[in-house]
PDB file of N, CA and C in Angstrom:
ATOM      1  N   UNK A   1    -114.021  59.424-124.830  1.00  0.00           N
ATOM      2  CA  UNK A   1    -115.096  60.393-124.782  1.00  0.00           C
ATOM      3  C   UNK A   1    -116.383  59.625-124.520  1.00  0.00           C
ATOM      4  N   UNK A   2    -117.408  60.017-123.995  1.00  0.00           N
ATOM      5  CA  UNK A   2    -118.537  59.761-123.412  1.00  0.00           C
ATOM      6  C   UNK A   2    -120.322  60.254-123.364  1.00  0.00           C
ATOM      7  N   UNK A   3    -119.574  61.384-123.866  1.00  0.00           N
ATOM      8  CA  UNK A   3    -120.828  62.421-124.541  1.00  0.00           C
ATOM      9  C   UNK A   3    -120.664  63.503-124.998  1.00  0.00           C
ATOM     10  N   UNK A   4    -121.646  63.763-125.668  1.00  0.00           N
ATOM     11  CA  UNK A   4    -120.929  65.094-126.580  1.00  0.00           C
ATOM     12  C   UNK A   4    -122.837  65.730-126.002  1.00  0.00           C
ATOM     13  N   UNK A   5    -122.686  66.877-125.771  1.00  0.00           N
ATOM     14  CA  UNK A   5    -123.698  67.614-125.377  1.00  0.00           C
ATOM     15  C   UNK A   5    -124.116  69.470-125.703  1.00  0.00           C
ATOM     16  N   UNK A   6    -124.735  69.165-127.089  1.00  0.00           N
ATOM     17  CA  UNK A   6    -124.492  70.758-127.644  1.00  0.00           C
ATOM     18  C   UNK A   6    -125.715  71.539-127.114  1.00  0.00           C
ATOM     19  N   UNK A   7    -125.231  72.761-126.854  1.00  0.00           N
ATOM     20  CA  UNK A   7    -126.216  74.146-126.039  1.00  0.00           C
ATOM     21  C   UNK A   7    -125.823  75.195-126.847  1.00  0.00           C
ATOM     22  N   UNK A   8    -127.093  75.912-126.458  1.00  0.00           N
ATOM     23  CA  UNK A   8    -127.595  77.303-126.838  1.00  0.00           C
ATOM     24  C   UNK A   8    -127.507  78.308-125.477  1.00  0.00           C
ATOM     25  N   UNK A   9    -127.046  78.892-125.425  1.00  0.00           N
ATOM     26  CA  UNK A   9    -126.707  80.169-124.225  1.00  0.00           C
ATOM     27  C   UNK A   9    -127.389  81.281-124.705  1.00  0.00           C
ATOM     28  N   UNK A  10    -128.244  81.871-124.057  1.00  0.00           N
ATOM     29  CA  UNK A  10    -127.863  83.052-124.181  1.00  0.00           C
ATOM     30  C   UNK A  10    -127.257  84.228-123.635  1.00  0.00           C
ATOM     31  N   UNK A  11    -126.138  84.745-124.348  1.00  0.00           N
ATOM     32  CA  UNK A  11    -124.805  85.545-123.450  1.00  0.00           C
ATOM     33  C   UNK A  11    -125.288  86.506-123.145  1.00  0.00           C
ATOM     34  N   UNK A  12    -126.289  87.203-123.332  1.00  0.00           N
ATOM     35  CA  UNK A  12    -126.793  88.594-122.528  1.00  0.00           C
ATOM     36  C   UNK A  12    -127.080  88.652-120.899  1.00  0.00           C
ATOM     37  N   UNK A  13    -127.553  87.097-120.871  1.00  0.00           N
ATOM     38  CA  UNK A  13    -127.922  86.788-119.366  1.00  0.00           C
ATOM     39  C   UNK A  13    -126.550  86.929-118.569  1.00  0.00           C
ATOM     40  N   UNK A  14    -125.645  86.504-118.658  1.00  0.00           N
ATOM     41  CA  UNK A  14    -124.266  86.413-118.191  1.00  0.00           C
ATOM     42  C   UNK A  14    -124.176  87.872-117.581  1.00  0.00           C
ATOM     43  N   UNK A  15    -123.918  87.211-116.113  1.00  0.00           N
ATOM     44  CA  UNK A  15    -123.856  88.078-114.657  1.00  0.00           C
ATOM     45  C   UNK A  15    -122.193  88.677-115.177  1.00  0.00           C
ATOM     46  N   UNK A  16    -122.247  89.854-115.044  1.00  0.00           N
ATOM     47  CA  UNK A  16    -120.488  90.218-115.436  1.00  0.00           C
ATOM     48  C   UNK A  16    -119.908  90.020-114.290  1.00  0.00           C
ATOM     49  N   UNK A  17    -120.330  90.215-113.014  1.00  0.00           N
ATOM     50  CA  UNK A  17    -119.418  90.226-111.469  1.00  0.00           C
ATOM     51  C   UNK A  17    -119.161  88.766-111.671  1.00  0.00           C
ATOM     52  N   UNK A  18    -119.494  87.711-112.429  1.00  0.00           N
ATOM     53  CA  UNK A  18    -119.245  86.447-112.501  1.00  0.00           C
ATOM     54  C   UNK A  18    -117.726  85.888-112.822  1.00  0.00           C
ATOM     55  N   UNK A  19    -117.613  87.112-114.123  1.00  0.00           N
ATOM     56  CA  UNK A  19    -116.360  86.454-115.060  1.00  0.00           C
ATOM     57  C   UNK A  19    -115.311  86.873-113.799  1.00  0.00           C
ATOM     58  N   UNK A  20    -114.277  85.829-114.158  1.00  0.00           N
ATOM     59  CA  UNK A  20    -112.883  85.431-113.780  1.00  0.00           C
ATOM     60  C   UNK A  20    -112.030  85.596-114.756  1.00  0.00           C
ATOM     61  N   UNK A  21    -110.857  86.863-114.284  1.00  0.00           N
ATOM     62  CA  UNK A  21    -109.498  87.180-115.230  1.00  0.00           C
ATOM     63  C   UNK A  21    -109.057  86.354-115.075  1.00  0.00           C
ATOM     64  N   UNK A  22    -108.073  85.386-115.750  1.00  0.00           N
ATOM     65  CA  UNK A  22    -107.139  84.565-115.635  1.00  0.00           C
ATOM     66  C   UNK A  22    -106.198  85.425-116.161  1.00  0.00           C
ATOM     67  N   UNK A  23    -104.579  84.481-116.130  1.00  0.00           N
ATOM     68  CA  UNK A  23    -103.572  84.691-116.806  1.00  0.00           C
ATOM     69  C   UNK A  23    -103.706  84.467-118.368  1.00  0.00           C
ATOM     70  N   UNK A  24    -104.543  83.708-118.774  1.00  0.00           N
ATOM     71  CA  UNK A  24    -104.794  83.624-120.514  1.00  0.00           C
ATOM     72  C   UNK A  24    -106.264  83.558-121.042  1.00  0.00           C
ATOM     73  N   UNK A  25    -107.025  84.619-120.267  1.00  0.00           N
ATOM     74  CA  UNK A  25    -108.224  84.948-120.698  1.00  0.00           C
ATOM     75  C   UNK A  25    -109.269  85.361-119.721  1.00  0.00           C
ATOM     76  N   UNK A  26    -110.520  85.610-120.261  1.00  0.00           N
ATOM     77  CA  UNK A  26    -111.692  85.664-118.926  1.00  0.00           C
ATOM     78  C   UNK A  26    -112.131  84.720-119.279  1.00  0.00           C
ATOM     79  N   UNK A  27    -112.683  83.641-117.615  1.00  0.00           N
ATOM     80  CA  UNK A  27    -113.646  83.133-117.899  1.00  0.00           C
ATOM     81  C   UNK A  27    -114.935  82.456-116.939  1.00  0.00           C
ATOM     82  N   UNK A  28    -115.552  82.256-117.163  1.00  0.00           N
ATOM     83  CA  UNK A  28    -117.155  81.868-116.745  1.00  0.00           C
ATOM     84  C   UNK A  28    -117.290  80.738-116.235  1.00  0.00           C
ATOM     85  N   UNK A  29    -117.430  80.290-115.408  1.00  0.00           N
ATOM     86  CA  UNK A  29    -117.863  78.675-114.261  1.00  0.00           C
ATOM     87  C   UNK A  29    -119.357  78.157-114.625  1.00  0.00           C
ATOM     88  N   UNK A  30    -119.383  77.627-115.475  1.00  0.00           N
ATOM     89  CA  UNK A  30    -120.780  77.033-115.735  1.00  0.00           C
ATOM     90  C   UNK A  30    -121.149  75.441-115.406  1.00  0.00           C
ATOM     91  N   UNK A  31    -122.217  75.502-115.080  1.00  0.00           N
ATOM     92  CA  UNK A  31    -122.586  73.807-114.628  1.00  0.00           C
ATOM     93  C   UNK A  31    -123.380  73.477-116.088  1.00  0.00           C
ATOM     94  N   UNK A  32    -123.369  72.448-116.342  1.00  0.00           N
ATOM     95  CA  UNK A  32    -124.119  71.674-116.994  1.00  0.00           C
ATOM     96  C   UNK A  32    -124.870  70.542-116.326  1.00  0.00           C
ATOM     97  N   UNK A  33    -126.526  70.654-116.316  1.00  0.00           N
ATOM     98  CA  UNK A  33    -126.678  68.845-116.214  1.00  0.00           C
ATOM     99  C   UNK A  33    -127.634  68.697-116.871  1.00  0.00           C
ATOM    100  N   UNK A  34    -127.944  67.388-116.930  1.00  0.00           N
ATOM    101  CA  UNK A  34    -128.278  66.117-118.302  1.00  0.00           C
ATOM    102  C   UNK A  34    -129.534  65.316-117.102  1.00  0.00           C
ATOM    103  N   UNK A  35    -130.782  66.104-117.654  1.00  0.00           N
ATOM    104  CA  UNK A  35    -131.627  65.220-117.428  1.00  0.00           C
ATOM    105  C   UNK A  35    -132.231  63.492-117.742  1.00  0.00           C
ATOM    106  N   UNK A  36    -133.070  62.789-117.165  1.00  0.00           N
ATOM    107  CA  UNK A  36    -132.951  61.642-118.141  1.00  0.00           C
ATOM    108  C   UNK A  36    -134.349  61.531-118.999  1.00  0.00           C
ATOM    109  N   UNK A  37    -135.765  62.891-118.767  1.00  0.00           N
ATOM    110  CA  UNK A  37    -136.348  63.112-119.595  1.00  0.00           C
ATOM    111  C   UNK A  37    -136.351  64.444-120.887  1.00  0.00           C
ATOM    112  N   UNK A  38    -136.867  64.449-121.414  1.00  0.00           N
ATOM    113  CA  UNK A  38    -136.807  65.298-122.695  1.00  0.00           C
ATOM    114  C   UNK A  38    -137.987  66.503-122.063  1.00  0.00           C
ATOM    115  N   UNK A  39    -137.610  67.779-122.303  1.00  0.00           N
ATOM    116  CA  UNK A  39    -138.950  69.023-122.139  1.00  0.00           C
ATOM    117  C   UNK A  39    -139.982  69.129-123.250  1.00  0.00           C
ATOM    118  N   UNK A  40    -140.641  69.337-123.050  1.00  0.00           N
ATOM    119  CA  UNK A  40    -141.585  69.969-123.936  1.00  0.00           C
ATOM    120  C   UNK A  40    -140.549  70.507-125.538  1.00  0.00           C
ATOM    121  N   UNK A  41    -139.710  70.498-125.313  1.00  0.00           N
ATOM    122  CA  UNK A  41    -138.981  71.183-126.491  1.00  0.00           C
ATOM    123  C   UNK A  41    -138.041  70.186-126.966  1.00  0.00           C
ATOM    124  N   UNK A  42    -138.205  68.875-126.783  1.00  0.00           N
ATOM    125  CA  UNK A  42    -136.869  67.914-126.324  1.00  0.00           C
ATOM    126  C   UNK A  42    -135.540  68.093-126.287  1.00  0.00           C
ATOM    127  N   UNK A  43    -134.935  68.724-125.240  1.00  0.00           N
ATOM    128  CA  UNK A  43    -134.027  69.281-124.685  1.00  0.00           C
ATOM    129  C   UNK A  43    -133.613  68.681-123.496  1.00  0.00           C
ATOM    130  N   UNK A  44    -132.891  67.921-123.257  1.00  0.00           N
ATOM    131  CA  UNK A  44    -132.660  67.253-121.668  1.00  0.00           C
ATOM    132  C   UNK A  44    -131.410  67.509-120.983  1.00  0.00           C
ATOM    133  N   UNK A  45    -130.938  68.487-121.351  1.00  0.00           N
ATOM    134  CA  UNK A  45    -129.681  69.201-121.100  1.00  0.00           C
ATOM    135  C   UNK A  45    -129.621  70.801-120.466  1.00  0.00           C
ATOM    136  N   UNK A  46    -129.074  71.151-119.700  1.00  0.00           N
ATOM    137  CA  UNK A  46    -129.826  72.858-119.330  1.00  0.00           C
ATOM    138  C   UNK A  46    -128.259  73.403-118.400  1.00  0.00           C
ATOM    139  N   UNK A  47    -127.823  74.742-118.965  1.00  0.00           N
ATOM    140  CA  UNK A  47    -126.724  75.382-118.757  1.00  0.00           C
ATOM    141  C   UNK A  47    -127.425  76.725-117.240  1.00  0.00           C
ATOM    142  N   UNK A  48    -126.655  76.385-116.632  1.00  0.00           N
ATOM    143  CA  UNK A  48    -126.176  77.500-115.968  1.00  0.00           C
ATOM    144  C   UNK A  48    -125.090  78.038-115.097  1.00  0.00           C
ATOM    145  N   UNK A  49    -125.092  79.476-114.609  1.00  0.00           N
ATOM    146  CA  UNK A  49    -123.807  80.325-113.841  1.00  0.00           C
ATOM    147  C   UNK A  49    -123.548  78.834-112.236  1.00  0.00           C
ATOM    148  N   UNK A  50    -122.073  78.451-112.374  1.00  0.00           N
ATOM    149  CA  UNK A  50    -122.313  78.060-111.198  1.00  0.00           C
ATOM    150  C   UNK A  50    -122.271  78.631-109.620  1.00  0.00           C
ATOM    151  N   UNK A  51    -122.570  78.160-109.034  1.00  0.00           N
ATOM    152  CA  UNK A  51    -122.888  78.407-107.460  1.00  0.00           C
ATOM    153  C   UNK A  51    -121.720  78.289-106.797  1.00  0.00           C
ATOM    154  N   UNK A  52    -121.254  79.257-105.536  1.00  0.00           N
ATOM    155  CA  UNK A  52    -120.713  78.849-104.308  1.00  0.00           C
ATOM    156  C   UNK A  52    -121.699  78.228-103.536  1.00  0.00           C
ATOM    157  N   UNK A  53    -120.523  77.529-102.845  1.00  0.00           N
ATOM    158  CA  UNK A  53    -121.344  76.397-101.738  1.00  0.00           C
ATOM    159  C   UNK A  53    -122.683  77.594-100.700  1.00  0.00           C
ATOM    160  N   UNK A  54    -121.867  78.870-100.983  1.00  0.00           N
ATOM    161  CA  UNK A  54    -122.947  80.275 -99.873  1.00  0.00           C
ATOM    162  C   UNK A  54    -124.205  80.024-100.927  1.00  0.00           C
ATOM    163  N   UNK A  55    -124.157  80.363-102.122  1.00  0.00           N
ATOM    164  CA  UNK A  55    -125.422  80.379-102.505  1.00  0.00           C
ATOM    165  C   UNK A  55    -126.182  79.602-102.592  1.00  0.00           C
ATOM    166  N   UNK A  56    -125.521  78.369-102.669  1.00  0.00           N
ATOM    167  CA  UNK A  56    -126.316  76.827-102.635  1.00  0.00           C
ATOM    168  C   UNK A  56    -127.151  76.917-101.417  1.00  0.00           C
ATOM    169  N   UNK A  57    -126.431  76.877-100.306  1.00  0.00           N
ATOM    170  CA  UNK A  57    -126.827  76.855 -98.895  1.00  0.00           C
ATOM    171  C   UNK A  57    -128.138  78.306 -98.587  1.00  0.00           C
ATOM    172  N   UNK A  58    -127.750  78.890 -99.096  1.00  0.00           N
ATOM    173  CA  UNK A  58    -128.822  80.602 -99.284  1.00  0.00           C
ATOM    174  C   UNK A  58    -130.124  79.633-100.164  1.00  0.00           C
ATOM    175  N   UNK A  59    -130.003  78.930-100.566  1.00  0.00           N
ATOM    176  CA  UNK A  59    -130.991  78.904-101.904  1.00  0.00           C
ATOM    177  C   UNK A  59    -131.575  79.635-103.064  1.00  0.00           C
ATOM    178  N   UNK A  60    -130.143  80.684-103.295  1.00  0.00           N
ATOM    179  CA  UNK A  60    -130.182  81.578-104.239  1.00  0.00           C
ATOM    180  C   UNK A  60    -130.517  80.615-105.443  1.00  0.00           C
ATOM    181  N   UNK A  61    -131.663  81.616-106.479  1.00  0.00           N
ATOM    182  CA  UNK A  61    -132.239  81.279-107.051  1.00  0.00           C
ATOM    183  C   UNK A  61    -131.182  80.775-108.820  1.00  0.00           C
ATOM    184  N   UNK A  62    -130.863  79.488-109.420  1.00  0.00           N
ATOM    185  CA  UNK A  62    -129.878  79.544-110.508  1.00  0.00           C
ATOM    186  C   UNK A  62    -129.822  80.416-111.422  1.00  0.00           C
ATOM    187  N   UNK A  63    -129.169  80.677-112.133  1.00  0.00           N
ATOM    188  CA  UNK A  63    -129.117  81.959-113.358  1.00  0.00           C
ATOM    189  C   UNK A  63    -128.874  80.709-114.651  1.00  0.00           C
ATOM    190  N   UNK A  64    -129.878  80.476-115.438  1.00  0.00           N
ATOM    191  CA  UNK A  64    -130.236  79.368-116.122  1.00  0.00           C
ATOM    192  C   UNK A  64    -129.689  80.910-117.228  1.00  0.00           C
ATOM    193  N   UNK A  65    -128.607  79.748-118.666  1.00  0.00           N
ATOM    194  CA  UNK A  65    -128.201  80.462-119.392  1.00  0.00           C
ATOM    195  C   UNK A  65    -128.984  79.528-121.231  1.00  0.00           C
ATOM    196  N   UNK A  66    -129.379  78.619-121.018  1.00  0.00           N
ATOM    197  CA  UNK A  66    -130.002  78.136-121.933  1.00  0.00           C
ATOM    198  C   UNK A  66    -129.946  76.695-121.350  1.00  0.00           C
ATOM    199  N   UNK A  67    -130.229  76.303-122.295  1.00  0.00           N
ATOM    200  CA  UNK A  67    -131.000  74.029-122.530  1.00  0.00           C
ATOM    201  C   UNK A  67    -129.863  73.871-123.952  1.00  0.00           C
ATOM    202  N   UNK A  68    -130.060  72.712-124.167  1.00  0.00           N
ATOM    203  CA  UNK A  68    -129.318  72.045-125.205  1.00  0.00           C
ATOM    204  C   UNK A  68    -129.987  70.484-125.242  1.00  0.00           C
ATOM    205  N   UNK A  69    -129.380  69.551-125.756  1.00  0.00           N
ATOM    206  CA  UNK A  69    -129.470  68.020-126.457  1.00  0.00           C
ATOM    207  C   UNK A  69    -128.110  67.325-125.994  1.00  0.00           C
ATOM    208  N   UNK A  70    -128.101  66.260-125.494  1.00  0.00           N
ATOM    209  CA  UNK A  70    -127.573  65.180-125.332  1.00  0.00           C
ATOM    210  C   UNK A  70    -127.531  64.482-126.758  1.00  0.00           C
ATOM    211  N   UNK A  71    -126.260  64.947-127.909  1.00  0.00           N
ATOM    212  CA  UNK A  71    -125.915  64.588-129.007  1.00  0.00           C
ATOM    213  C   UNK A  71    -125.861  63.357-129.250  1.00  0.00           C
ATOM    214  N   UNK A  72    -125.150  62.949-128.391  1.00  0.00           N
ATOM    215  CA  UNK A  72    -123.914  61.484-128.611  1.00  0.00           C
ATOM    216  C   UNK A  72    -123.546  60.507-126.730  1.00  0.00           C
ATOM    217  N   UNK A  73    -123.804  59.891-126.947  1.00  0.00           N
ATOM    218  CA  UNK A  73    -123.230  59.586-125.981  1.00  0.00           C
ATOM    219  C   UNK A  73    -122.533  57.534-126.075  1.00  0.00           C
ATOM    220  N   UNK A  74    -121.532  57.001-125.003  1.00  0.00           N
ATOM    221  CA  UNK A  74    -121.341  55.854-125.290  1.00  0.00           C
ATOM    222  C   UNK A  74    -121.947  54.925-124.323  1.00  0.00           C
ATOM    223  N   UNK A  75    -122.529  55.561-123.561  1.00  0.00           N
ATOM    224  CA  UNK A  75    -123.514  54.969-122.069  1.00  0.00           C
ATOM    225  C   UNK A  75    -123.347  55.325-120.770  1.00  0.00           C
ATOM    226  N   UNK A  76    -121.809  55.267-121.020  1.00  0.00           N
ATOM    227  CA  UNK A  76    -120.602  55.623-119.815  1.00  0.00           C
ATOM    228  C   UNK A  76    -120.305  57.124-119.250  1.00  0.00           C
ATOM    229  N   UNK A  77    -120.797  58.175-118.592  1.00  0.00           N
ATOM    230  CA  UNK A  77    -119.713  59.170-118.211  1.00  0.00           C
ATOM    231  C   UNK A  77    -119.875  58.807-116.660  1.00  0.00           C
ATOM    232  N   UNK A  78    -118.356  58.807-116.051  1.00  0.00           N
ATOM    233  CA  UNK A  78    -117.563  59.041-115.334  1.00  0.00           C
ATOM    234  C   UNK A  78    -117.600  60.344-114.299  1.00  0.00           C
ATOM    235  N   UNK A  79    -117.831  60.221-113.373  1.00  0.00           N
ATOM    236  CA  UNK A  79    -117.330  61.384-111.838  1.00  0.00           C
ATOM    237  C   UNK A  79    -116.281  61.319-112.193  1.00  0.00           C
ATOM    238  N   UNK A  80    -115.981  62.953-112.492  1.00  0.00           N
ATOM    239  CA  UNK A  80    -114.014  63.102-112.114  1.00  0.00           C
ATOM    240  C   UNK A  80    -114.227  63.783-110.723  1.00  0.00           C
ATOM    241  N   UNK A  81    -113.215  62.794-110.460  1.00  0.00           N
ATOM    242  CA  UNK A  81    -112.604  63.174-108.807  1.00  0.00           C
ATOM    243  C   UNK A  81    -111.582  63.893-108.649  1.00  0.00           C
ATOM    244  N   UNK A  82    -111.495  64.920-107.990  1.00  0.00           N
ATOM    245  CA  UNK A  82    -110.076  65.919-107.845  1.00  0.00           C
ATOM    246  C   UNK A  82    -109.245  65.183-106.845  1.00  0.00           C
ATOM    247  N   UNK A  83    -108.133  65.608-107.329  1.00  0.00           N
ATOM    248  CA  UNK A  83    -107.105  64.899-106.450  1.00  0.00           C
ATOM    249  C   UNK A  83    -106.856  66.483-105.293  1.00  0.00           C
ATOM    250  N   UNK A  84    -106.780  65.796-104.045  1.00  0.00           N
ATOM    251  CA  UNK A  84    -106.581  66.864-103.265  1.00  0.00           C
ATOM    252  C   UNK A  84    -105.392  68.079-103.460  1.00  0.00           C
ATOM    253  N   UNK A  85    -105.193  69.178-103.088  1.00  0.00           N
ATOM    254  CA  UNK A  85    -104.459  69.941-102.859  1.00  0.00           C
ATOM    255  C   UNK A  85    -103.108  69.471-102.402  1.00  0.00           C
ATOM    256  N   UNK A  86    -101.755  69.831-102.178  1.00  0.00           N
ATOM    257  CA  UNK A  86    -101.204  69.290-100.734  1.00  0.00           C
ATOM    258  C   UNK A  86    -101.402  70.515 -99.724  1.00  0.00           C
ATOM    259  N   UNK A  87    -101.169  70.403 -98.899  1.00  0.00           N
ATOM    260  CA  UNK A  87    -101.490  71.601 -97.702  1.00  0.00           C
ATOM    261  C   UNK A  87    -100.317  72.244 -97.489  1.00  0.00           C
ATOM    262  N   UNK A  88    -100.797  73.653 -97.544  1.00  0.00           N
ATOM    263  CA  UNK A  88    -100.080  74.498 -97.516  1.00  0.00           C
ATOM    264  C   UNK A  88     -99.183  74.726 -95.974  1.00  0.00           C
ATOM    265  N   UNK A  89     -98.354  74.357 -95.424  1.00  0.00           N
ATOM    266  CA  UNK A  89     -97.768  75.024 -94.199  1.00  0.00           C
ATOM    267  C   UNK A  89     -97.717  75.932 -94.106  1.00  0.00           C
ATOM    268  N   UNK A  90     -97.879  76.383 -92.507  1.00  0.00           N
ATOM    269  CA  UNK A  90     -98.029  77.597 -91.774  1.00  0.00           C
ATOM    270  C   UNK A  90     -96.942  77.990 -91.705  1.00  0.00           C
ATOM    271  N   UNK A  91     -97.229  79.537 -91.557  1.00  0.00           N
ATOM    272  CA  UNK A  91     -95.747  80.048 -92.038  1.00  0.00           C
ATOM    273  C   UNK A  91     -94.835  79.769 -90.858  1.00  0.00           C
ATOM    274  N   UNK A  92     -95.525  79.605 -89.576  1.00  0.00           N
ATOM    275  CA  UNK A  92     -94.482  79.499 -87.696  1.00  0.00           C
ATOM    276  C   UNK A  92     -94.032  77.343 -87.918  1.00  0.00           C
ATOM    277  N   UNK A  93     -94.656  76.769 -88.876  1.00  0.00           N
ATOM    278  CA  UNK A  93     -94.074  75.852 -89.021  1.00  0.00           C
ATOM    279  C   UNK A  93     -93.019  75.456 -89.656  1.00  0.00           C
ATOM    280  N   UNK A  94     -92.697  76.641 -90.727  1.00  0.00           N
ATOM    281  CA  UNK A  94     -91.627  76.431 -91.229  1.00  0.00           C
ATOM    282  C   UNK A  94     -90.046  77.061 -90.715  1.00  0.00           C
ATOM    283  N   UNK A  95     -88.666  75.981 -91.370  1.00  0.00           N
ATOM    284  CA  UNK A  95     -88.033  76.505 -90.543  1.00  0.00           C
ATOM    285  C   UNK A  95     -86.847  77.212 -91.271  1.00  0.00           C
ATOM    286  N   UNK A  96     -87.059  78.957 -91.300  1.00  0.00           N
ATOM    287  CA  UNK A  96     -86.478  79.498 -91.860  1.00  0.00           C
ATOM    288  C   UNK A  96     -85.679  80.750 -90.670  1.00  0.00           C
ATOM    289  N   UNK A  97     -84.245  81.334 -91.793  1.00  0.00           N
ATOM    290  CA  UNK A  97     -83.421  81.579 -90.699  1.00  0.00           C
ATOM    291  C   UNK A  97     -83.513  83.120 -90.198  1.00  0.00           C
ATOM    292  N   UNK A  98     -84.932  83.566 -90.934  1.00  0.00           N
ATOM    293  CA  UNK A  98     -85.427  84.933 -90.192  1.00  0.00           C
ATOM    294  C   UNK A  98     -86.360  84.711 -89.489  1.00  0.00           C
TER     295      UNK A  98
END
């Protein structure tokens, strides 16, 4: 572990066309990031709804859900990198006997 980073939301703001049904719950895509100064409130941490790459590119304005504190940390956090997909074949590439 690498940081521990506690927030305050407030859930009223929460866009409902946002939430995502899953198979074992609803849920919400939020970004977090970790400034490296403190606000006026010393808070260097700030939650919000995340973005498609459309709204990024739109410059739709963020839907900020609260700030928080950078609790704990060990110096270190890490980029996680996704490991790619494998690619899906087309269905005229595959070779089936209908």
């Amino acid at each position: 572990m690498s940081a521990i980073i506690n927030l305050s939301i407030d859930v009223t703001k929460i866009d409902k066309s946002k939430l995502i049904q899953g198979k074992k719950g609803t849920y919400l895509n939020l970004t977090v990031s970790v400034n490296n100064e403190l606000d006026n409130y010393g808070n260097n941490a700030s939650c919000y709804i995340s973005q498609s790459k459309e709204e990024r590119e739109a410059k739709i304005n963020r839907q900020y859900l609260g700030n928080g504190v950078v609790a704990w940390t060990d110096g270190t956090i890490n980029k996680a990198e996704k490991e790619p997909l494998p690619q899906q074949q087309k269905q005229d590439d595959l070779d089936l006997p209908f």
